[in-house]
Protein backbone atom coordinates (compact mmCIF):
# COMPACT_ATOMS: atom_id res chain seq x y z
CA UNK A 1 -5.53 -5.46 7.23
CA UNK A 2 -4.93 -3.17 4.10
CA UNK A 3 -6.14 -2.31 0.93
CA UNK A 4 -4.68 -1.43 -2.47
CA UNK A 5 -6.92 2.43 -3.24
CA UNK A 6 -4.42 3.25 -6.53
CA UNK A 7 -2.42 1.52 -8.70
CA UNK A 8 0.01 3.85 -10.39
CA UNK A 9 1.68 1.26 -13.07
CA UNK A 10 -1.07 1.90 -15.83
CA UNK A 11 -1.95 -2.79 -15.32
CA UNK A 12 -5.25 -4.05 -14.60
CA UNK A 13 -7.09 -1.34 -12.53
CA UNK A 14 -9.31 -3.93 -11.09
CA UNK A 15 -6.11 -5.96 -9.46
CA UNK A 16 -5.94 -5.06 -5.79
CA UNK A 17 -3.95 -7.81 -4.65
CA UNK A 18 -5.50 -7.55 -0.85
CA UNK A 19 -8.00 -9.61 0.48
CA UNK A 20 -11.73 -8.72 0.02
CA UNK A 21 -12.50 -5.75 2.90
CA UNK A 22 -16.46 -4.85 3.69
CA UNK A 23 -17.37 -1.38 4.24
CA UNK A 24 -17.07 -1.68 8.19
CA UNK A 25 -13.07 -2.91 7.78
CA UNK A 26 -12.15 -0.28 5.56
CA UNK A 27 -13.39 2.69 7.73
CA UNK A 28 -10.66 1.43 10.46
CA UNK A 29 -7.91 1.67 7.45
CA UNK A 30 -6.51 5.21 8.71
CA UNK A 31 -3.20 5.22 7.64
CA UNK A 32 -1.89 6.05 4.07
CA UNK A 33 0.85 4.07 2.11
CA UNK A 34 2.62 4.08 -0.49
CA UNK A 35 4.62 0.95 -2.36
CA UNK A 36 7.94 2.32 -3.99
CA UNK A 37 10.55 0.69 -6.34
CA UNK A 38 14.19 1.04 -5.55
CA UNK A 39 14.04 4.28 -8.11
CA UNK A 40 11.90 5.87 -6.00
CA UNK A 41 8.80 5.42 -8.57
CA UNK A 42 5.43 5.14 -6.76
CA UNK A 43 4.00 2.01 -7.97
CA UNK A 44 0.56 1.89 -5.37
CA UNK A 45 -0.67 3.83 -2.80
CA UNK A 46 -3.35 2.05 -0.34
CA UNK A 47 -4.57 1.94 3.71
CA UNK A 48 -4.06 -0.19 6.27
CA UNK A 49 -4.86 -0.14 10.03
CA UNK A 50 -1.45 -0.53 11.30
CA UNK A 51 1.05 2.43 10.23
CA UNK A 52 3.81 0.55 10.95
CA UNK A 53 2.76 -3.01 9.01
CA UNK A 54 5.55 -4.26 6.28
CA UNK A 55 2.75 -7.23 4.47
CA UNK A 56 1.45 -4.89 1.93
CA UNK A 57 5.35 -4.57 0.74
CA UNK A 58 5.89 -8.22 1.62
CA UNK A 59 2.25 -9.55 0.44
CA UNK A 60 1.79 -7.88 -2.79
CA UNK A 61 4.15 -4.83 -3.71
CA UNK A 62 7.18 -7.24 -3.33
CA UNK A 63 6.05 -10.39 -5.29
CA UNK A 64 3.57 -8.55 -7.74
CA UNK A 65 5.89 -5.48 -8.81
CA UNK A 66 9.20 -5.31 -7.25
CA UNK A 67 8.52 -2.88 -4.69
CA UNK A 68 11.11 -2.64 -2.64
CA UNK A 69 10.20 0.28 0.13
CA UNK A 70 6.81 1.44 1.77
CA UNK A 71 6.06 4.28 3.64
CA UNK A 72 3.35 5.57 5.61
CA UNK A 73 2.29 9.11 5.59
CA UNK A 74 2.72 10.52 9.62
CA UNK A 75 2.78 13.85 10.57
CA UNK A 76 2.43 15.66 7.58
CA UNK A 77 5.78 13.56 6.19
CA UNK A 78 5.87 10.21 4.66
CA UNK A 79 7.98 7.57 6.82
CA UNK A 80 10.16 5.00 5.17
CA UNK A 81 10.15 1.73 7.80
């Protein structure tokens, strides 16, 4: 499970592109990412409750802005999978 929390391309702030998550899901969302292009440009920035989980790239980065890296933030460092 993940969630979208910023969308840095200036579209529709209200686009998330994840599923609806209640308030009792998104407290077990503990691990940052981030949804790059292959410039390096950080297009979104959201949680999910796996840190090592490629659908938000594959789901919605991918398909909805040509993302073409994610990384999750471990360890004071952000990871590229």
């Amino acid at each position: 499970m993940w969630i979208i929390t910023e969308d840095k391309t200036g579209c529709d702030p209200d686009r998330t592109g994840a599923a609806s998550v209640d308030h009792d899901q998104a407290a077990k969302l503990s691990y940052r990412f981030r949804l790059l292009d292959d410039d390096g440009e950080i297009y979104y920035e959201g949680l999910s409750d796996n840190d090592s989980d490629f659908s938000p790239l594959d789901d919605f980065g991918e398909p909805d802005a040509g993302c073409t890296e994610i990384q999750y933030f471990n360890a004071g460092i952000w990871e590229v999978l």
